[in-house]
N, C-alpha and C. Protein backbone atom coordinates (compact mmCIF):
# COMPACT_ATOMS: atom_id res chain seq x y z
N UNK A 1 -11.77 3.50 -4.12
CA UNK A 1 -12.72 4.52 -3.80
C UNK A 1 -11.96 5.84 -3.64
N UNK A 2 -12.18 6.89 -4.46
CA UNK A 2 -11.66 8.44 -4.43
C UNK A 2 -12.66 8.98 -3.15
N UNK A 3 -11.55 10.20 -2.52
CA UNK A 3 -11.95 10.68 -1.64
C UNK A 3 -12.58 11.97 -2.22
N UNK A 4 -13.37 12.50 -1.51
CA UNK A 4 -14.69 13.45 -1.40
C UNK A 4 -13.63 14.46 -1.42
N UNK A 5 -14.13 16.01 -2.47
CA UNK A 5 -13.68 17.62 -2.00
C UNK A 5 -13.16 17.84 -0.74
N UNK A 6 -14.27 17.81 0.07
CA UNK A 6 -13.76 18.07 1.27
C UNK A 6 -13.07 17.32 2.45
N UNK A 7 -12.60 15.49 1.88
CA UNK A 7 -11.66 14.75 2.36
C UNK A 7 -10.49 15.79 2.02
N UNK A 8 -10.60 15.74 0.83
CA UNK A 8 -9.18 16.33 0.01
C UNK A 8 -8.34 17.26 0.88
N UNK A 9 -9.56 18.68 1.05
CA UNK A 9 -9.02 19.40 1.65
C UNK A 9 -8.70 19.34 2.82
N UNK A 10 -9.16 18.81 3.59
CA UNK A 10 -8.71 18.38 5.11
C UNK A 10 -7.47 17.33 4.86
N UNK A 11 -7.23 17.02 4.31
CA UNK A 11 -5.87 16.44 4.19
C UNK A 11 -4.84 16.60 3.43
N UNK A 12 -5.49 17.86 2.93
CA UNK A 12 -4.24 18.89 2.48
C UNK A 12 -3.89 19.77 3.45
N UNK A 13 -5.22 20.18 4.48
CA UNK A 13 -4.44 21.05 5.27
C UNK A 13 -3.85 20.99 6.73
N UNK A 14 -3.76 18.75 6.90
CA UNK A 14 -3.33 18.43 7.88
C UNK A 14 -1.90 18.16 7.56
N UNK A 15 -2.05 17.99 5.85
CA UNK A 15 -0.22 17.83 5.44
C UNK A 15 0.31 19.04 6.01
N UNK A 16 -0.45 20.25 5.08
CA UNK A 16 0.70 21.48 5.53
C UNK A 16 0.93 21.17 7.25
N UNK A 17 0.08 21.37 8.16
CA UNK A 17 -0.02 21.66 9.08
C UNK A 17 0.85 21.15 9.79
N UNK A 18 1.40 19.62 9.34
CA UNK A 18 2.46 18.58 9.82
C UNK A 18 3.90 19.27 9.24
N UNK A 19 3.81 19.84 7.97
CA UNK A 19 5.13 20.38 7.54
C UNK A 19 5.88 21.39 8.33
N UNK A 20 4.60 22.23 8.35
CA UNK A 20 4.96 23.73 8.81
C UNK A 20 5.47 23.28 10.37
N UNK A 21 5.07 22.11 11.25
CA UNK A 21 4.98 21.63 12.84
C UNK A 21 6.85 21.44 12.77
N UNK A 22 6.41 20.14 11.90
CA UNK A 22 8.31 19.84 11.76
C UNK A 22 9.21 19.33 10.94
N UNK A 23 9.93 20.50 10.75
CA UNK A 23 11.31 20.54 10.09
C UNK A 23 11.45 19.19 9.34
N UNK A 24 12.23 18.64 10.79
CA UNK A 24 12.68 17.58 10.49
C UNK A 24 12.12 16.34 9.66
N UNK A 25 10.73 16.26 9.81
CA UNK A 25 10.19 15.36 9.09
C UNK A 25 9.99 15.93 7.53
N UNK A 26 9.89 16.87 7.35
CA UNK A 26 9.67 17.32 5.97
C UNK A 26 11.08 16.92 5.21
N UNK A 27 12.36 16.89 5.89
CA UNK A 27 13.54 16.92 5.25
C UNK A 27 14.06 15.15 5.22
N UNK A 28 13.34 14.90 5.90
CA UNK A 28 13.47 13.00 5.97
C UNK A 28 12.63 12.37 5.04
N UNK A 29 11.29 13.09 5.03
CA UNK A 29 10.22 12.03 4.05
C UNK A 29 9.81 13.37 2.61
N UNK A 30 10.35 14.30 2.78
CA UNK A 30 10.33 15.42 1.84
C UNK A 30 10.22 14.88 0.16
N UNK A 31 9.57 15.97 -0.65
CA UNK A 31 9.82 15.83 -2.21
C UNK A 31 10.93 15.54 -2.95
N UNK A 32 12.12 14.51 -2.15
CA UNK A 32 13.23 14.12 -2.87
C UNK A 32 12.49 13.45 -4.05
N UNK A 33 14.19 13.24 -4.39
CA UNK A 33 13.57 12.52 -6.00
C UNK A 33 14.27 10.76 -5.44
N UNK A 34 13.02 10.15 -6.15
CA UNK A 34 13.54 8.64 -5.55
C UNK A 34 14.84 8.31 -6.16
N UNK A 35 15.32 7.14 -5.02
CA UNK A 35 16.21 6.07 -5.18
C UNK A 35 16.29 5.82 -6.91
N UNK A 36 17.61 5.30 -7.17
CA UNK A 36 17.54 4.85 -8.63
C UNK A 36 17.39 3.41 -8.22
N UNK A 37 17.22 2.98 -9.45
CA UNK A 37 16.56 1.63 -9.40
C UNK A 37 17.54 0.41 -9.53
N UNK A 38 18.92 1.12 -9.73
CA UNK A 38 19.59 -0.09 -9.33
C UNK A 38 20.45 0.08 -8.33
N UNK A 39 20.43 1.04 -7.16
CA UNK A 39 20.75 1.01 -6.28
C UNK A 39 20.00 0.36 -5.24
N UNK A 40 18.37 0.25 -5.55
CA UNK A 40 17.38 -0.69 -4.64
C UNK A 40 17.90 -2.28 -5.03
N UNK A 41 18.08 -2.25 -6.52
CA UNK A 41 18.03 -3.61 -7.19
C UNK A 41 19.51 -3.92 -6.52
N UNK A 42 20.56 -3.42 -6.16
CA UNK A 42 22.13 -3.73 -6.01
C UNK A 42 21.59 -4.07 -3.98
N UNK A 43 21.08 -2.71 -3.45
CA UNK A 43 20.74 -3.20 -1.88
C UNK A 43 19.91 -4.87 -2.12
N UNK A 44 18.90 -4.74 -2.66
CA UNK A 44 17.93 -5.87 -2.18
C UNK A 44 18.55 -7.13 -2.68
N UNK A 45 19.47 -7.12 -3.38
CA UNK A 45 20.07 -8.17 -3.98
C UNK A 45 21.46 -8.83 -2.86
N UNK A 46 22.11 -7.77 -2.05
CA UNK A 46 22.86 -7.66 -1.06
C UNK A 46 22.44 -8.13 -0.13
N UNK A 47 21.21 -7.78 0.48
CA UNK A 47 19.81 -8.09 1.90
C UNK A 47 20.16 -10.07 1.44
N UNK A 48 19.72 -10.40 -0.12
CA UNK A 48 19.26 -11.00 0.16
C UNK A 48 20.33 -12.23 0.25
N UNK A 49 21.73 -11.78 -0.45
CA UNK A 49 22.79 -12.86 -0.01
C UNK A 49 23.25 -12.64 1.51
N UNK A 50 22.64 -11.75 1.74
CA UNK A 50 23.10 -11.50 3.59
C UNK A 50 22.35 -12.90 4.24
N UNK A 51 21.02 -12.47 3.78
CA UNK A 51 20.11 -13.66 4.55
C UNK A 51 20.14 -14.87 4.18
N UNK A 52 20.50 -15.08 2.83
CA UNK A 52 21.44 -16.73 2.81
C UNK A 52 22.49 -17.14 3.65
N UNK A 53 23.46 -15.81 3.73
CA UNK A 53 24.79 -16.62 4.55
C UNK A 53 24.20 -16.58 6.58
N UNK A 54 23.16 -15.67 6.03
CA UNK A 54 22.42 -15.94 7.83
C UNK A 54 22.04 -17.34 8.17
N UNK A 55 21.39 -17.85 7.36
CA UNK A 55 20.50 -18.86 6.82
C UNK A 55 21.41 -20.54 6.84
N UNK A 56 22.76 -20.34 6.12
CA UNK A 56 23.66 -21.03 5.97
C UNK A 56 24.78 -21.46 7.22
N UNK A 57 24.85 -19.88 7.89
CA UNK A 57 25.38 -20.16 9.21
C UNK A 57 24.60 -20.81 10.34
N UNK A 58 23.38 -20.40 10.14
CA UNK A 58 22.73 -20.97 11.52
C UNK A 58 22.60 -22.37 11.10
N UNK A 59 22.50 -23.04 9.93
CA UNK A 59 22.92 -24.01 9.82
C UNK A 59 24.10 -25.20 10.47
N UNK A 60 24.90 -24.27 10.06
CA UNK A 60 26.19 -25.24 10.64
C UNK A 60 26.95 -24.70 11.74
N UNK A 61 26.32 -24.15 12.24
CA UNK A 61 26.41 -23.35 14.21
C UNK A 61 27.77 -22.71 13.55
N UNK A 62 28.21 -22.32 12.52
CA UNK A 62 29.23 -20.90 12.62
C UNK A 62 28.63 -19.57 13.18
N UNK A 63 29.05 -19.07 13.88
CA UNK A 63 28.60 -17.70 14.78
C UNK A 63 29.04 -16.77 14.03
N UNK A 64 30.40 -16.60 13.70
CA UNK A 64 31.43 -15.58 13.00
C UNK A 64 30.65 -15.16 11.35
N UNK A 65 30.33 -16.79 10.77
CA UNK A 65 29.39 -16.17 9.65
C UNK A 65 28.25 -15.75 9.63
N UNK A 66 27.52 -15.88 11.00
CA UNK A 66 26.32 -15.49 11.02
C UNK A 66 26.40 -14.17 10.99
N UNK A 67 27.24 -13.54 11.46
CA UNK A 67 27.28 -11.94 12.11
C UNK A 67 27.75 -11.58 10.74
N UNK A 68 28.80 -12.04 9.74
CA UNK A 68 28.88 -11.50 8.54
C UNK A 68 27.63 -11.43 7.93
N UNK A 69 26.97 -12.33 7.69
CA UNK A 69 25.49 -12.28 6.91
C UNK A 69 24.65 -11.48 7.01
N UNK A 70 24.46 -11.14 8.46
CA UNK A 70 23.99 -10.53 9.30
C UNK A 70 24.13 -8.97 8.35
N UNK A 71 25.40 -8.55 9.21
CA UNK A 71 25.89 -7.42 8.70
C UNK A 71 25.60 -7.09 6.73
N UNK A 72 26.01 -8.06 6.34
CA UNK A 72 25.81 -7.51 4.98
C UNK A 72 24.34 -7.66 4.31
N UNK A 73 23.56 -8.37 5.45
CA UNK A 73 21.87 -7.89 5.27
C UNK A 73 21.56 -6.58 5.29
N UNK A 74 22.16 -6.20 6.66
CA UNK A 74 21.73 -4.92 7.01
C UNK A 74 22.40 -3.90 6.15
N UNK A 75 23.63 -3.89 5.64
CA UNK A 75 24.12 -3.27 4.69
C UNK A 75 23.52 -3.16 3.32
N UNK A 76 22.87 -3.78 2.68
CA UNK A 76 22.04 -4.39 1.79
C UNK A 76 20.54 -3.52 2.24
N UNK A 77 20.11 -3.59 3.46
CA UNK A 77 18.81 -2.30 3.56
C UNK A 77 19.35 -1.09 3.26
N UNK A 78 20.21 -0.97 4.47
CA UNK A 78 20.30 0.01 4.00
C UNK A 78 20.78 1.12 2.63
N UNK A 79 21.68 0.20 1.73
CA UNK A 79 21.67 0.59 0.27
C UNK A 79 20.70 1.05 -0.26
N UNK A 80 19.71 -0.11 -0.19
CA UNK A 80 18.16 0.05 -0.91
C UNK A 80 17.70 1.31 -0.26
N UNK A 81 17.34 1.67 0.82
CA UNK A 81 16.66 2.70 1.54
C UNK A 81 17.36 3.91 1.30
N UNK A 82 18.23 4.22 1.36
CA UNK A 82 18.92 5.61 1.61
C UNK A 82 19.59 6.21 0.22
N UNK A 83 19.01 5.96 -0.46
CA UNK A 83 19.36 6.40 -2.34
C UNK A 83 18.31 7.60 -2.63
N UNK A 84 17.29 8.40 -1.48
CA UNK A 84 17.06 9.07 -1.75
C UNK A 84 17.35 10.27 -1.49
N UNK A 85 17.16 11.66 -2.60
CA UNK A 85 18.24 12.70 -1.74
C UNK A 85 16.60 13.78 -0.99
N UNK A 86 18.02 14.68 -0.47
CA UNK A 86 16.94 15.79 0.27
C UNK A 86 16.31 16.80 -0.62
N UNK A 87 15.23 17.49 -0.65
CA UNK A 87 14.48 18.50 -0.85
C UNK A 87 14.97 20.06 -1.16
N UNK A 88 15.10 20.49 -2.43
CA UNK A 88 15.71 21.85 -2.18
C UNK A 88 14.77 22.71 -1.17
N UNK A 89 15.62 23.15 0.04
CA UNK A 89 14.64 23.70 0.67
C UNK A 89 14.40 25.22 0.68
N UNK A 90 15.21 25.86 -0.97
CA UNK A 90 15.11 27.07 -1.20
C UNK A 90 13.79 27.26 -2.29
N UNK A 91 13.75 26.17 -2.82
CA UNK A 91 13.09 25.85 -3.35
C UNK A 91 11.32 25.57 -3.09
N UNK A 92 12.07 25.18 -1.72
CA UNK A 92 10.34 24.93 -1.16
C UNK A 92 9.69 25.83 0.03
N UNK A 93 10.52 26.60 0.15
CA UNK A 93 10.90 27.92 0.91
C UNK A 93 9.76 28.99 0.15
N UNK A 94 9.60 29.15 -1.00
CA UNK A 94 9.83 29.89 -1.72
C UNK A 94 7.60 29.76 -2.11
N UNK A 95 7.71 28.20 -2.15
CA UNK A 95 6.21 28.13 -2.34
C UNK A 95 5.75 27.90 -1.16
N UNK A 96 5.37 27.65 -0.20
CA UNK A 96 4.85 27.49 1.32
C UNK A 96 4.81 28.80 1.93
N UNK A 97 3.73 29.06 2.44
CA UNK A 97 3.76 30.02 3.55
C UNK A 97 4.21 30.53 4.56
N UNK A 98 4.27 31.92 5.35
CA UNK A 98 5.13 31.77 6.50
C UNK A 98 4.67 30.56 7.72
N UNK A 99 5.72 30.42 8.10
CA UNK A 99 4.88 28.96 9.37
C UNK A 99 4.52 29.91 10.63
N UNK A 100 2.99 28.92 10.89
CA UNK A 100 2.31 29.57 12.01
C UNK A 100 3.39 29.54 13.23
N UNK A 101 3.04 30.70 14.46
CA UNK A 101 3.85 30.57 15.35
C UNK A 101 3.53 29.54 16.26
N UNK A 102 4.18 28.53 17.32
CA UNK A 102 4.07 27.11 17.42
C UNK A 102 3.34 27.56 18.48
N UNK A 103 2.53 26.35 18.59
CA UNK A 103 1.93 26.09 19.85
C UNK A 103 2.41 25.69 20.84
N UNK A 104 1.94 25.85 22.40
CA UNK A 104 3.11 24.96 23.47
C UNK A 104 1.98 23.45 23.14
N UNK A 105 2.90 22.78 23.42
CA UNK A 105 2.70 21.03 23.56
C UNK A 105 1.99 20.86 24.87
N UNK A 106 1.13 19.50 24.16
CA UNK A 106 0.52 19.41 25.33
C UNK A 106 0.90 19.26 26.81
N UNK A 107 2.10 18.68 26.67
CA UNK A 107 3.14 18.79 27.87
C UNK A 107 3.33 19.88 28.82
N UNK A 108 3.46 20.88 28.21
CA UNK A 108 3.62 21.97 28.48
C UNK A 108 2.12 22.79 28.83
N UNK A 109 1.44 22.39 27.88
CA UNK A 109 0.19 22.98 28.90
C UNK A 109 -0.08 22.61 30.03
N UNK A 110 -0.27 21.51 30.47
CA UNK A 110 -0.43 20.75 31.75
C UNK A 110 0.32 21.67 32.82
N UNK A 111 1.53 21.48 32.31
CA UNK A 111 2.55 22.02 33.38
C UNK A 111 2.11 23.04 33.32
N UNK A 112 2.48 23.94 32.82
CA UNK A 112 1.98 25.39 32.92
C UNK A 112 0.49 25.54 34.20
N UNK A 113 -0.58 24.60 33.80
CA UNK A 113 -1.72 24.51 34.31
C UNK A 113 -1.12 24.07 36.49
N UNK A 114 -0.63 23.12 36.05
CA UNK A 114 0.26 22.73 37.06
C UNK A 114 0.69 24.03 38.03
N UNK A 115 1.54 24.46 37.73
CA UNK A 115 2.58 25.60 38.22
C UNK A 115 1.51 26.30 38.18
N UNK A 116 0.21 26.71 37.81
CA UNK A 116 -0.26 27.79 38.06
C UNK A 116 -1.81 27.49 39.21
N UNK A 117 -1.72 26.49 39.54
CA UNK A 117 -3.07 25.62 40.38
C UNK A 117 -3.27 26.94 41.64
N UNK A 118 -4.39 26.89 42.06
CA UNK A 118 -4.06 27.98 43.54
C UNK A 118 -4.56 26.92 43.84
């Protein structure tokens, strides 16, 4: 099911609205260009002899290989995951608008409200 005009736009202008909020997330989940495909195929292939020798150790109560397996599972995600790069952000600088000036957090309103009680 396609979303309605005016889905669209409301969730185009809760994206910006999340971009322009924070930095940081734009540069973590940003317009990189994906992972190559055999760096997922080389991680997930790694994950998955990790979780055999996990698999194999808890078998035969070795501890020492478990933690190797272990480790080269997690080595193995993370391969797969982190093959993507960052966002030119001169680039994206360049089409986006100036960012609104921030709001205080709700945190901060309270308090504020707080500190100001008669």
């Amino acid at each position: 099911m396609s979303l309605s005009d005016h889905e669209k736009r409301v969730l185009e202008e809760l994206e910006r609205g999340l971009y322009s909020d924070d930095a940081n997330f734009v540069q973590r989940v940003g317009n990189g260009k994906p992972a190559s495909a055999s760096r997922v195929i080389g991680g997930a292939l790694l994950a998955l002899a990790g979780i055999s020798v996990l698999v194999f150790a808890a078998v035969s109560h070795v501890i020492f290989v478990g933690v190797i397996g272990f480790l080269a599972m997690l080595l193995g995600l993370l391969i797969a995951t982190s093959g993507q790069t960052a966002p030119d952000n001169k680039a994206q600088a360049q089409d986006e608008p100036a960012p609104k000036p921030k709001r205080p957090s709700t945190g901060s309103f309270f308090e504020d409200r707080w500190n100001n009680r008669s």
